[in-house]
Protein backbone atom coordinates (compact mmCIF):
# COMPACT_ATOMS: atom_id res chain seq x y z
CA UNK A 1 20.72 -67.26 40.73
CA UNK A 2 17.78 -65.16 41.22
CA UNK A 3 19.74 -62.07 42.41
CA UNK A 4 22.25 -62.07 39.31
CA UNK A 5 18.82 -62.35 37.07
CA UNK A 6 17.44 -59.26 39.21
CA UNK A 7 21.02 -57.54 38.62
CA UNK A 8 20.83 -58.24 34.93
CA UNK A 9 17.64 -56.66 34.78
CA UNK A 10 18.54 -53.52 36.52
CA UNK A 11 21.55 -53.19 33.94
CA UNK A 12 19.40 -53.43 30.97
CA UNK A 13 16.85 -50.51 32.44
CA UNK A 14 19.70 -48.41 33.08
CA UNK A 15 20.99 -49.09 29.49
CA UNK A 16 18.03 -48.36 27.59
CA UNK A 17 18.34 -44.84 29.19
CA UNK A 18 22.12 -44.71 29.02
CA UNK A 19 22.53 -45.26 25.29
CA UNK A 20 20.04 -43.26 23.52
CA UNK A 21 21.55 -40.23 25.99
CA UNK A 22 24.82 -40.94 24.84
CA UNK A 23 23.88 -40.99 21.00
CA UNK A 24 22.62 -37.31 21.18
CA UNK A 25 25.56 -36.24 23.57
CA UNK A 26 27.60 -37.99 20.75
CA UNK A 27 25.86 -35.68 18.36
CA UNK A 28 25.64 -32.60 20.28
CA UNK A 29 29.41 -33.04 20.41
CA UNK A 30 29.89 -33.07 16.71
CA UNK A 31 27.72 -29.46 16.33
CA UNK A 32 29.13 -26.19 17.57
CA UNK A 33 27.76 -24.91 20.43
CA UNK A 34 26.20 -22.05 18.04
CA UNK A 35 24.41 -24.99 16.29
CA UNK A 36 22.82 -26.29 19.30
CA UNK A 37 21.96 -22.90 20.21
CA UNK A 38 20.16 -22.55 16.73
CA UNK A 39 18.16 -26.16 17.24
CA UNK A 40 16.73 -25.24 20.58
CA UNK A 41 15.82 -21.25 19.19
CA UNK A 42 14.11 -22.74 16.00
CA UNK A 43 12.08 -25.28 18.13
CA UNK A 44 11.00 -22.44 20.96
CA UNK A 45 11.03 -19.23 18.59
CA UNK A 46 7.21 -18.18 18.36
CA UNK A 47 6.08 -17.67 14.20
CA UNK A 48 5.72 -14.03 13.04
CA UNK A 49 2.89 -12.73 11.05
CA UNK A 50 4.19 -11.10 7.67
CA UNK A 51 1.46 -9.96 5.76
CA UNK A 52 -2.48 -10.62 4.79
CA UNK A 53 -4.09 -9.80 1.15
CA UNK A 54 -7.17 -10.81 -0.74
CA UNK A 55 -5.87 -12.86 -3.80
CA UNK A 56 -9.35 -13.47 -5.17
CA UNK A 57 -13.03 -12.23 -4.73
CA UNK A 58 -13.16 -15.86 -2.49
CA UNK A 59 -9.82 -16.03 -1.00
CA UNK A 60 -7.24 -14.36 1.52
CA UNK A 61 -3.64 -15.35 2.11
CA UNK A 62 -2.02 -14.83 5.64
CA UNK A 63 1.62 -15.14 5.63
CA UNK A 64 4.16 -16.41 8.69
CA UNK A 65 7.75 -17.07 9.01
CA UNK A 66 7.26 -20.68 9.51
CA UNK A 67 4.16 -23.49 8.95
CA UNK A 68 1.58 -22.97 11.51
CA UNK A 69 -1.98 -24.50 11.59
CA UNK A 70 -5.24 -21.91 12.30
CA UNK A 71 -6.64 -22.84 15.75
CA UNK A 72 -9.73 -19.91 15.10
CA UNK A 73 -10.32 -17.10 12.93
CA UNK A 74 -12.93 -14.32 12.81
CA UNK A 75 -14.25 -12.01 10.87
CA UNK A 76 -15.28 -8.24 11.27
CA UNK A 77 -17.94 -7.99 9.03
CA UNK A 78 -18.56 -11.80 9.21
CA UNK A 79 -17.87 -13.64 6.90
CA UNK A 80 -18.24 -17.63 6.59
CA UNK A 81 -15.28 -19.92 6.03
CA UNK A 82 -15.57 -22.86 3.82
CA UNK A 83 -11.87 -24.30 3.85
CA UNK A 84 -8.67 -23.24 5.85
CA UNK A 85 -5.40 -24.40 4.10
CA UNK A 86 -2.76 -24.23 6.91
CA UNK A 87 1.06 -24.02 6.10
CA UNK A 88 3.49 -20.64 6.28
CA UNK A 89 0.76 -19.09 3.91
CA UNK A 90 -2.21 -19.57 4.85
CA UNK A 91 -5.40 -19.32 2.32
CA UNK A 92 -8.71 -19.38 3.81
CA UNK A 93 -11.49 -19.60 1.31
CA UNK A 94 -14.27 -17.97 2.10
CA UNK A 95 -18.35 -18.90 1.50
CA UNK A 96 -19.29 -15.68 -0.39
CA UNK A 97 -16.97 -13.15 -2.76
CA UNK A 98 -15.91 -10.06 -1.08
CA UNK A 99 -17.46 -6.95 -1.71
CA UNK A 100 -14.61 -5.25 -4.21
CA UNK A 101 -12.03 -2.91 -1.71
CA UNK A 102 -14.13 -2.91 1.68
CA UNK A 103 -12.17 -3.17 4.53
CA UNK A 104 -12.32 -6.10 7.01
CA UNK A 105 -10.77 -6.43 10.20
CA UNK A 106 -9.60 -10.78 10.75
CA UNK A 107 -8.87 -11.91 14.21
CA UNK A 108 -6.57 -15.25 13.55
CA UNK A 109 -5.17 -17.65 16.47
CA UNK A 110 -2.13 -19.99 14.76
CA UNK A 111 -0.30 -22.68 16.13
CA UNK A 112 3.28 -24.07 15.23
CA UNK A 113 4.11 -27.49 15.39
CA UNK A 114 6.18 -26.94 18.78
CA UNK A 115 2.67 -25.74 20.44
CA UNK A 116 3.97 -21.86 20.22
CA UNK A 117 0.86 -19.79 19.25
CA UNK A 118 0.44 -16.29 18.10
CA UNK A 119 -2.57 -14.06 17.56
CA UNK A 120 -2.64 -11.15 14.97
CA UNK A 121 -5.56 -8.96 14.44
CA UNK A 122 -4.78 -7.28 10.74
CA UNK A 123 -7.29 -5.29 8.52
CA UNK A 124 -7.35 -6.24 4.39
CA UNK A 125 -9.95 -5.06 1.50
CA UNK A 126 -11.71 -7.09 -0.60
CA UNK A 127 -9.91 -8.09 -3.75
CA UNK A 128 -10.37 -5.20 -6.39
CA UNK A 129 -10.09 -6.59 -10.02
CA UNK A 130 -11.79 -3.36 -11.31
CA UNK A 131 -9.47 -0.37 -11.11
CA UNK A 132 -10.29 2.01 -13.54
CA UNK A 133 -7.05 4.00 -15.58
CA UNK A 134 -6.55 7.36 -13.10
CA UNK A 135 -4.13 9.86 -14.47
CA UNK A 136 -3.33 12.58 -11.82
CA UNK A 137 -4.66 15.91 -13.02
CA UNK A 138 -3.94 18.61 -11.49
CA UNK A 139 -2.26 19.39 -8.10
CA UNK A 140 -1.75 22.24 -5.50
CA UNK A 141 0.98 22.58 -3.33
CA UNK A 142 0.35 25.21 -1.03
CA UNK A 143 -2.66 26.12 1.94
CA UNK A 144 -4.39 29.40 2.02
CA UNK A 145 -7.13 29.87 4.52
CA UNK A 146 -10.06 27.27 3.62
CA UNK A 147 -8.57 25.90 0.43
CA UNK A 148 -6.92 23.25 1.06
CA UNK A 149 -4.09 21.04 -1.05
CA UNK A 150 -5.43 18.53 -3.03
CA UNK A 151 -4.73 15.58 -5.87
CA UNK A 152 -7.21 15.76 -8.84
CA UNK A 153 -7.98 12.47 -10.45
CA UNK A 154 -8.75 12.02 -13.88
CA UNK A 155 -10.70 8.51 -15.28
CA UNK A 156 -9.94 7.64 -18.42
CA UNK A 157 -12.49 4.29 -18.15
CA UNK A 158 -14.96 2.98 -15.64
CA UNK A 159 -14.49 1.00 -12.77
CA UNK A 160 -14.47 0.84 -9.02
CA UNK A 161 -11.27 2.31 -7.23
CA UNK A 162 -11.44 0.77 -3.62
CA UNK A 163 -8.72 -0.48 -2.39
CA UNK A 164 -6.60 2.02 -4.77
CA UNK A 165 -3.34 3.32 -3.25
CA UNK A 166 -1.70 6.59 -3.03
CA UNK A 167 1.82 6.99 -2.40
CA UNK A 168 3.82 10.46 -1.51
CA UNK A 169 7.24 10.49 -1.02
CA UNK A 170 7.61 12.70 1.89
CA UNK A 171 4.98 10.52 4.10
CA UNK A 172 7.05 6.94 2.79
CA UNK A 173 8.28 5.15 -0.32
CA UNK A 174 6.62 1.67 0.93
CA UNK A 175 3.45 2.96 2.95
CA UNK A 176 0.19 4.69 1.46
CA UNK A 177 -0.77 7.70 2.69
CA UNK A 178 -4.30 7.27 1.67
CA UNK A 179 -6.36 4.30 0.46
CA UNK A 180 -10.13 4.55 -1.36
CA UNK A 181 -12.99 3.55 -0.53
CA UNK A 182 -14.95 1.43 -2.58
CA UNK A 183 -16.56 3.64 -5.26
CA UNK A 184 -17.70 2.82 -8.80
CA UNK A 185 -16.16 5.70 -11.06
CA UNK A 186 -17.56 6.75 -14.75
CA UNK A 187 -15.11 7.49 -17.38
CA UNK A 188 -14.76 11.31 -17.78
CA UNK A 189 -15.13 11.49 -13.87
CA UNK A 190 -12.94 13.84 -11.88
CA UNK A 191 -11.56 12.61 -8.87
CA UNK A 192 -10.54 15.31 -6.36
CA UNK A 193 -8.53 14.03 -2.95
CA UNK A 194 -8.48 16.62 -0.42
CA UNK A 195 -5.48 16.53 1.56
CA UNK A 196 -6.81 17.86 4.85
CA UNK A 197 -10.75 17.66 6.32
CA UNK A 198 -11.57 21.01 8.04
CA UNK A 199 -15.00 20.58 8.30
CA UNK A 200 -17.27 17.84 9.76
CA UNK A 201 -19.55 18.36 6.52
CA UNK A 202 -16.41 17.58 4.31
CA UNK A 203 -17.52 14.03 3.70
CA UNK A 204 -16.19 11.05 1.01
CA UNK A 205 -18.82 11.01 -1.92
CA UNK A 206 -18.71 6.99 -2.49
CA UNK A 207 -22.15 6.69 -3.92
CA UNK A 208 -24.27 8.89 -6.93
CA UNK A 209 -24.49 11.66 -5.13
CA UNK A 210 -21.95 14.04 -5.65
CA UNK A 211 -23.88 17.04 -3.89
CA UNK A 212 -23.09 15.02 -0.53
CA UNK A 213 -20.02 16.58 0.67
CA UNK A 214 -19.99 20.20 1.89
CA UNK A 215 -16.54 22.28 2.80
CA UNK A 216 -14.70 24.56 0.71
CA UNK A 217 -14.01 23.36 -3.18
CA UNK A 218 -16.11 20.23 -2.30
CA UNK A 219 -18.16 20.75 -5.80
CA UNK A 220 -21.09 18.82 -8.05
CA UNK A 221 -19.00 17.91 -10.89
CA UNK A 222 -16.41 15.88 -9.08
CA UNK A 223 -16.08 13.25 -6.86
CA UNK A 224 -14.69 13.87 -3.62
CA UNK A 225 -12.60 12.58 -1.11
CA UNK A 226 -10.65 14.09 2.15
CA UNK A 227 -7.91 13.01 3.94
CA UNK A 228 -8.57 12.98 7.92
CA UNK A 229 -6.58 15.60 9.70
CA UNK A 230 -4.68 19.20 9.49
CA UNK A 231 -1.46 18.24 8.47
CA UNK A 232 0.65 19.23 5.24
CA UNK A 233 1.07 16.51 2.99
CA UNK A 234 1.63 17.80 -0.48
CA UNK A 235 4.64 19.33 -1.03
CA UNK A 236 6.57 21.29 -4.27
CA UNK A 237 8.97 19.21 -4.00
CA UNK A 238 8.25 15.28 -3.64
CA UNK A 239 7.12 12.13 -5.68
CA UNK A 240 3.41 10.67 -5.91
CA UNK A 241 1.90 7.62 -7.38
CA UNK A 242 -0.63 5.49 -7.17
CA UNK A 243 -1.18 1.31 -7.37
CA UNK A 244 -3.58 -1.63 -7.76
CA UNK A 245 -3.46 -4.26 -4.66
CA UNK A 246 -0.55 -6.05 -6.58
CA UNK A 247 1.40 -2.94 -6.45
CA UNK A 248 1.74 -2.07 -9.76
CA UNK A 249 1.79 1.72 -10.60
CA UNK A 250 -0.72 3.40 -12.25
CA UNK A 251 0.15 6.48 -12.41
CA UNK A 252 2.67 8.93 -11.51
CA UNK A 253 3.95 12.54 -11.11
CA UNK A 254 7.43 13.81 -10.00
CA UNK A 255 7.74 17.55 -8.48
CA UNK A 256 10.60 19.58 -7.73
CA UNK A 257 10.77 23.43 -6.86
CA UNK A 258 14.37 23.70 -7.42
CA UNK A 259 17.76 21.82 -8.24
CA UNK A 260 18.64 22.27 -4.82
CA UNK A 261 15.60 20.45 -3.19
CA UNK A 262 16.12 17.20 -5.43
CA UNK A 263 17.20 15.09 -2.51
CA UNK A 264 14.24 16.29 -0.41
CA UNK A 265 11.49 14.28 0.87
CA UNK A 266 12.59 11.07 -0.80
CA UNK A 267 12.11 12.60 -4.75
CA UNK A 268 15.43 11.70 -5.90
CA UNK A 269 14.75 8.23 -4.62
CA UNK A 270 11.44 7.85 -5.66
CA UNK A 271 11.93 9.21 -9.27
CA UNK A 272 14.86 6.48 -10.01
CA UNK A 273 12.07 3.60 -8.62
CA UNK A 274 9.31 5.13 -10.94
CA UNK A 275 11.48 5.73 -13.85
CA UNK A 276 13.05 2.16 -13.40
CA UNK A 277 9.26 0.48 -13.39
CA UNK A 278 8.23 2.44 -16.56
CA UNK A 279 6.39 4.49 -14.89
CA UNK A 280 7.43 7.92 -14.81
CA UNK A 281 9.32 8.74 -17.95
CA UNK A 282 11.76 11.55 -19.85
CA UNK A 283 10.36 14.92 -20.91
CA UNK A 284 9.71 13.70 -24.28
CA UNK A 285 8.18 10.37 -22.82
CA UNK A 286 11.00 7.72 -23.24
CA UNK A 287 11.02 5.67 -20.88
CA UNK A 288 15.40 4.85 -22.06
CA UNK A 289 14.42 0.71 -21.55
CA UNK A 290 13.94 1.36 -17.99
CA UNK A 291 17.69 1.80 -17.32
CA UNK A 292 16.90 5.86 -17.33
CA UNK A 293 18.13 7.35 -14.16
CA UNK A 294 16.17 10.87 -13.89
CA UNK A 295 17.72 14.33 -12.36
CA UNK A 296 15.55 17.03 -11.00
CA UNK A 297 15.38 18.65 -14.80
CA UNK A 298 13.28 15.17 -15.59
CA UNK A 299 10.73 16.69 -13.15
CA UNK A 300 7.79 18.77 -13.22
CA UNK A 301 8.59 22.42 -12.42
CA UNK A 302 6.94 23.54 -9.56
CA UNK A 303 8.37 27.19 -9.55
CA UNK A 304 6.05 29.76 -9.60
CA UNK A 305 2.81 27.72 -7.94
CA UNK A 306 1.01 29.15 -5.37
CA UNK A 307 -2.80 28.41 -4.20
CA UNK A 308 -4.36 29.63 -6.90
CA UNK A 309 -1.47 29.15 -9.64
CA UNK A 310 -1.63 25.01 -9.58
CA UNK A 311 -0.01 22.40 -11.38
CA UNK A 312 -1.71 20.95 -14.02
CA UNK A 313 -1.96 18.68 -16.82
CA UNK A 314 -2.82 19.07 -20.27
CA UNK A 315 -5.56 17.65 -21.18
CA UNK A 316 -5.15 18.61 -24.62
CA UNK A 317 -2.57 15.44 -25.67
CA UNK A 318 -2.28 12.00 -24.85
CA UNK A 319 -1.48 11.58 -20.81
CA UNK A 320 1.52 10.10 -20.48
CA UNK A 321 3.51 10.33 -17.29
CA UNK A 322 5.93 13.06 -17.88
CA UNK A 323 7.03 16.31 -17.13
CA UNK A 324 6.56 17.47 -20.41
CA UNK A 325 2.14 17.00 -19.92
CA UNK A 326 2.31 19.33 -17.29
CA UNK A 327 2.19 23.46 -16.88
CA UNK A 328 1.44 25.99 -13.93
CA UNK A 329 -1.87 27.67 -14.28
CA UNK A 330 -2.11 31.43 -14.57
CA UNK A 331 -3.18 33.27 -11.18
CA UNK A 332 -7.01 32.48 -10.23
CA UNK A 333 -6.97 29.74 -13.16
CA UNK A 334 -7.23 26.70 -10.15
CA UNK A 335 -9.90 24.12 -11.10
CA UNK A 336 -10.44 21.22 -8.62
CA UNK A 337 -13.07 19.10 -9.68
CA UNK A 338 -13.36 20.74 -13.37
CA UNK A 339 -11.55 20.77 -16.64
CA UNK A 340 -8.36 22.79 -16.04
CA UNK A 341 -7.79 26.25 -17.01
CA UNK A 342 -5.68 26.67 -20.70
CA UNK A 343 -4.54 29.99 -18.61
CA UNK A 344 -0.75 29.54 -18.49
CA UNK A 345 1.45 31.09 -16.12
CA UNK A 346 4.75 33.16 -17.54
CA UNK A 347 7.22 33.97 -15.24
């Protein structure tokens, strides 16, 4: 009697094992063997960082293809956490409001729910709610010796333009070429980008002092700022903007040297996504509803420029972002950092 109780023991061991195996064999069975495949990769795939921004003066948002939950974070400068709110995004609010478009470098360590962790180092600037109105101003093209291409600024109010972001075509449609500094800008102020350093006394003028910066052009009654580097980035031909940290355009200008070079260095492209966001509009400054699909005569000429012959606007009329504000200077008439030249050039 006391075997066949041992023997009904055993039995019901083995069947506590037995049937809970055989449930999820009887499920597996019912799921395509690319199902099961799909279970066991979304249970061992890793998460992926997406992307990190500063949503408030207090807060930054880190993104992730799937929940995870912070296991340590650090700053670079330091800054003190009060709360971490874990899930795909991630918002970690922080003790102290961030200095407006500084850049800070975060070190985070996240965990999924299956244990899989991932570490991503990723720099982000201080939320900039700020921005002054920039028009682009005037523009050259072309290198000659010491003078340099550069982007003149405009300010139509005050603010501070850290964080600010310049877009050319030829360099990328989705990445800046060039992002500021934190500055605080007057209105009337001209803003002049430099599009190459060749100096080591070519330096950004961030503060009052706009005596800072030495190098060629680098003058007293403009701002300036250079882009690290010897490498062409301005071209007759190509499209250039620039956004707040939400990505919305603030200004624009569309170049093209000839009909034949419209498809060069992204314009084409680029002009169809700044005419469809309003933002770069027909000579006469319709912008057609946003439906308006420009063609290279919707462009700014660019025929005729040469380093000292420059594009520029007039500052006469009301800026509006088309190519009916701009002209080519006469020869010599080139004025980064001052008000441009009325000197037209005729063909």
């Amino acid at each position: 009697m006391k075997k066949i109780t041992t023997i009904k023991k055993s039995l019901s061991v083995v069947c506590r094992f037995i049937i809970p195996a055989l449930i999820v064999v009887s499920a597996l069975s019912c799921s395509s063997e690319g199902d099961i495949r799909q279970i066991f990769t979304n249970r061992s795939e890793p998460p992926v960082f997406l992307d990190s921004r500063a949503v408030s003066p207090t807060e930054v948002v880190f993104n992730f293809s799937k929940p995870v939950q912070v296991t340590s974070v650090t700053f670079n400068p330091e800054l003190e956490v009060n709360e971490i709110h874990n899930g795909a995004e991630v918002r970690i609010v922080l003790a102290q409001p961030l200095e407006p478009g500084k850049k800070f470098t975060a070190d985070i360590l996240v965990e999924d729910a299956n244990k899989n962790t991932l570490t991503a180092v990723e720099t982000f600037r201080g939320r900039n709610d700020r921005m002054p109105k920039l028009v682009f101003n005037e523009l050259r093209t072309e290198l000659s010796k010491q003078k340099v291409e550069f982007v003149e600024f405009f300010s139509l109010n005050a603010g501070n333009i850290g964080a600010m972001k310049l877009f050319v075509s030829t360099n990328s449609l989705t990445e800046p070429l060039y992002e500021f500094p934190p500055a605080e800008i007057q209105t009337g102020e001209y803003i002049v980008l430099h599009m190459r350093t060749l100096s080591d006394e070519s330096v950004d003028e961030t503060g009052n002092d706009l005596d800072l910066s030495g190098g060629v052009e680098a003058l007293s009654t403009a701002r300036d700022f250079w882009i690290a580097g010897n490498t062409k980035r301005l071209h007759k031909t190509c499209a250039i903007w620039i956004t707040d940290q939400d990505d919305k355009i603030i200004d624009a200008v569309v170049l093209v040297e000839k009909a034949a070079d419209w498809g060069k260095n992204n314009t084409a492209a680029a002009a169809e996504f700044l005419a469809l966001s309003g933002a770069w509009l027909s000579p006469d400054g319709d912008d057609a509803e946003g439906t308006w699909i420009p063609g290279y005569a919707d462009a700014v000429s660019t025929s005729g420029t040469t380093n000292t012959r420059t594009i520029n606007r007039d500052e006469s009329i009301s800026p509006q972002a088309c190519a009916g504000n701009w002209y080519i200077s006469a020869t010599s008439s080139d004025t980064p950092g001052r008000e441009n030249s009325t000197k037209r050039y005729t063909p």
